[in-house]
C-alpha atoms as a PDB file:
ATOM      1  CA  UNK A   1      47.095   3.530 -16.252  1.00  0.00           C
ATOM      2  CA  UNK A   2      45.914   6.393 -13.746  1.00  0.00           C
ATOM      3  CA  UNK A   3      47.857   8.262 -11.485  1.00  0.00           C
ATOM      4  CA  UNK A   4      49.643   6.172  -8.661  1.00  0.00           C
ATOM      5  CA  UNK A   5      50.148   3.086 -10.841  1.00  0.00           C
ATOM      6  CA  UNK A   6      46.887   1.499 -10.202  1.00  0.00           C
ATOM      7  CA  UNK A   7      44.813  -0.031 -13.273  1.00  0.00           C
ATOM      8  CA  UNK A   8      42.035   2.025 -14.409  1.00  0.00           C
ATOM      9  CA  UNK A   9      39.608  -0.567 -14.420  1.00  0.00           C
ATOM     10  CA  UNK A  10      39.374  -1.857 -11.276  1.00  0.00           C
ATOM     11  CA  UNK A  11      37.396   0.366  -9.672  1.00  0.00           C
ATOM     12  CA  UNK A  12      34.654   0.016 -12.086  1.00  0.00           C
ATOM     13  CA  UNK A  13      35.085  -3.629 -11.727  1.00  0.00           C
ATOM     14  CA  UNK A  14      33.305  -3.631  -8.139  1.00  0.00           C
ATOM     15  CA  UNK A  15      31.131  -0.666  -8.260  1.00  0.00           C
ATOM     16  CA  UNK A  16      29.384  -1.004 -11.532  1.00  0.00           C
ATOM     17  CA  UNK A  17      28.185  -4.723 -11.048  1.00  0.00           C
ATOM     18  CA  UNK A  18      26.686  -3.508  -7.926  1.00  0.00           C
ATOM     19  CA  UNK A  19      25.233  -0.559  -9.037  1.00  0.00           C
ATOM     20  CA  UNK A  20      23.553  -2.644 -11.927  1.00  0.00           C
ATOM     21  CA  UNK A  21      22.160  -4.892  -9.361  1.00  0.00           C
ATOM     22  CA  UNK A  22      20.393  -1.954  -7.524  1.00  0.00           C
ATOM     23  CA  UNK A  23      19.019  -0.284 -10.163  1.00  0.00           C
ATOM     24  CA  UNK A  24      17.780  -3.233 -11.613  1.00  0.00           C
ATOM     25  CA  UNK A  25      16.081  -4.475  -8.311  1.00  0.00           C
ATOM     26  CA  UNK A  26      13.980  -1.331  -8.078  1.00  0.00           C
ATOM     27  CA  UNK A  27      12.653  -1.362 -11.886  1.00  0.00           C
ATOM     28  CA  UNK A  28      11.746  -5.451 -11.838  1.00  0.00           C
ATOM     29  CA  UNK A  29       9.563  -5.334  -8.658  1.00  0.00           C
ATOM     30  CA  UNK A  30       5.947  -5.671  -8.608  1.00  0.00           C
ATOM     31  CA  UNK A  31       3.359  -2.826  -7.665  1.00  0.00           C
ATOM     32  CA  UNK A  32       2.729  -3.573  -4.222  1.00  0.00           C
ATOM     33  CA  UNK A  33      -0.597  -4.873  -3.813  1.00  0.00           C
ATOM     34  CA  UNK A  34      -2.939  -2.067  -6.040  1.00  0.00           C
ATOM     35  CA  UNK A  35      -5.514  -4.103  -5.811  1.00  0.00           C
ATOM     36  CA  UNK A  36      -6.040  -5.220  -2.463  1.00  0.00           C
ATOM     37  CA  UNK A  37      -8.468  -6.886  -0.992  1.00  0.00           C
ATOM     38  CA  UNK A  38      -9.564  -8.624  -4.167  1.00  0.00           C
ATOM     39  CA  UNK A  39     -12.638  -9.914  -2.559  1.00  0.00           C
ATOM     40  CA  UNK A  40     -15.402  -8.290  -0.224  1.00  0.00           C
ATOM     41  CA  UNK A  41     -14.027  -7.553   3.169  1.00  0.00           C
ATOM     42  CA  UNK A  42     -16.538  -9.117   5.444  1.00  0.00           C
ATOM     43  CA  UNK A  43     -17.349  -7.073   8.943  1.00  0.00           C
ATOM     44  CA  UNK A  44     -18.299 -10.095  11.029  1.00  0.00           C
ATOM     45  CA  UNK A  45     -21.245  -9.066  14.199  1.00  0.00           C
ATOM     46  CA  UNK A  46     -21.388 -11.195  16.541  1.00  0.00           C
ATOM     47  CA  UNK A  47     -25.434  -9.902  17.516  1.00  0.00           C
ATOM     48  CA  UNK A  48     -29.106 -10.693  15.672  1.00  0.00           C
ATOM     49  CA  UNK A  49     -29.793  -8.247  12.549  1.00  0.00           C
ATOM     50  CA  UNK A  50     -31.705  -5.657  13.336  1.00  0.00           C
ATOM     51  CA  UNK A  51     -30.121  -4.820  17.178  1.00  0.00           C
ATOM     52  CA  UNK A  52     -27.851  -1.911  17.984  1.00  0.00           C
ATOM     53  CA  UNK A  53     -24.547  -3.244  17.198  1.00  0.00           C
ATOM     54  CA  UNK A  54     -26.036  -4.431  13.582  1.00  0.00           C
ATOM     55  CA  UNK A  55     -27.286  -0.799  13.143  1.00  0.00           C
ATOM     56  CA  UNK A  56     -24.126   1.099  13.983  1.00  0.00           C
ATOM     57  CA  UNK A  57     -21.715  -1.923  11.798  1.00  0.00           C
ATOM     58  CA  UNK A  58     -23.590  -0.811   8.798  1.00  0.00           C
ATOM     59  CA  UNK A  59     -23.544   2.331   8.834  1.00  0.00           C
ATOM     60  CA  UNK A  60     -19.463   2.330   9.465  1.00  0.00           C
ATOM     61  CA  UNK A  61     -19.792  -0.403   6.618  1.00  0.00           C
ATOM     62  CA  UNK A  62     -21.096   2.353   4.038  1.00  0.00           C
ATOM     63  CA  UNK A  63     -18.388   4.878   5.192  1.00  0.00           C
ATOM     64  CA  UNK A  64     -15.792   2.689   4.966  1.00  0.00           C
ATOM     65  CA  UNK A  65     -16.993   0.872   1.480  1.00  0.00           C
ATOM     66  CA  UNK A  66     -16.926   4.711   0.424  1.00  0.00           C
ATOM     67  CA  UNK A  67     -13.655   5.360   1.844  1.00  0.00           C
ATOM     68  CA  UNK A  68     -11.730   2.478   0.327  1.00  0.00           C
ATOM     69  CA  UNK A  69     -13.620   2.111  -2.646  1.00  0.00           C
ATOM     70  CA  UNK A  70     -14.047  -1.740  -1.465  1.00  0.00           C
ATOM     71  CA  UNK A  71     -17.586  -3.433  -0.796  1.00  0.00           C
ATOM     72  CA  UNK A  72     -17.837  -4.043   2.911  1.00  0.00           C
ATOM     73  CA  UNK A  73     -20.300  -6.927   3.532  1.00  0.00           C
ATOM     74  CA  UNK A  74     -21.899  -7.049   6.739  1.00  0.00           C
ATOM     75  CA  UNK A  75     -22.092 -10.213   8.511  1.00  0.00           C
ATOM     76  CA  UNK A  76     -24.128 -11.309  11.167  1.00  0.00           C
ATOM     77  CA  UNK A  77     -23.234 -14.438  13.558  1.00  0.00           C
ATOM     78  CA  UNK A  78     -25.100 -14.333  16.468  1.00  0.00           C
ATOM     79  CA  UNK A  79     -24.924 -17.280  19.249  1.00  0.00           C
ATOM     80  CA  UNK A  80     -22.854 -18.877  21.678  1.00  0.00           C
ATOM     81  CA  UNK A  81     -22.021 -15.790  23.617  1.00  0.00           C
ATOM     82  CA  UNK A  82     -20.258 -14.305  20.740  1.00  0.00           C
ATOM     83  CA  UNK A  83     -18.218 -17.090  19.802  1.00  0.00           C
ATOM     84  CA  UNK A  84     -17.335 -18.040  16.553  1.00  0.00           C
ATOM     85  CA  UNK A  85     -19.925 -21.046  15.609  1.00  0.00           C
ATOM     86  CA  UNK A  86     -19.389 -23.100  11.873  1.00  0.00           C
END
């Protein structure tokens, strides 16, 4: 027995479970997301090829492709104003 009259093992009783518990949460987790995006990323333009807004989404496309170390596709949709069309 400790001093006071208490039993020694109490203590441990309720901290040690619940340090356990944290230390075990932090090593058991997966690496968030290293590989993300897994696919293309796809820079949707809502104009023709060949226009303005197609010229200046591929050049930020290269910069950013070089930045993240991603591919950056690209993709024109023109028609209906802008809206997206299927």
């Amino acid at each position: 027995m400790s001093q006071g009259g208490k039993p020694r093992g109490q203590w441990s009783r309720c901290v040690f479970p619940v340090l356990a518990f944290v230390a075990g949460a932090g090593s058991t987790s997966p690496p968030a997301a290293a590989d993300y995006p897994a696919r293309p990323i796809r820079f949707i333009v809502p104009s023709a090829p060949g226009g303005t807004p197609d010229i200046i989404s591929r050049v930020l496309a290269a910069e950013l492709s070089r930045q993240m170390g991603q591919q950056v596709v690209v993709d024109n949709r023109p028609g209906a104003n802008g809206a997206k069309v299927d």
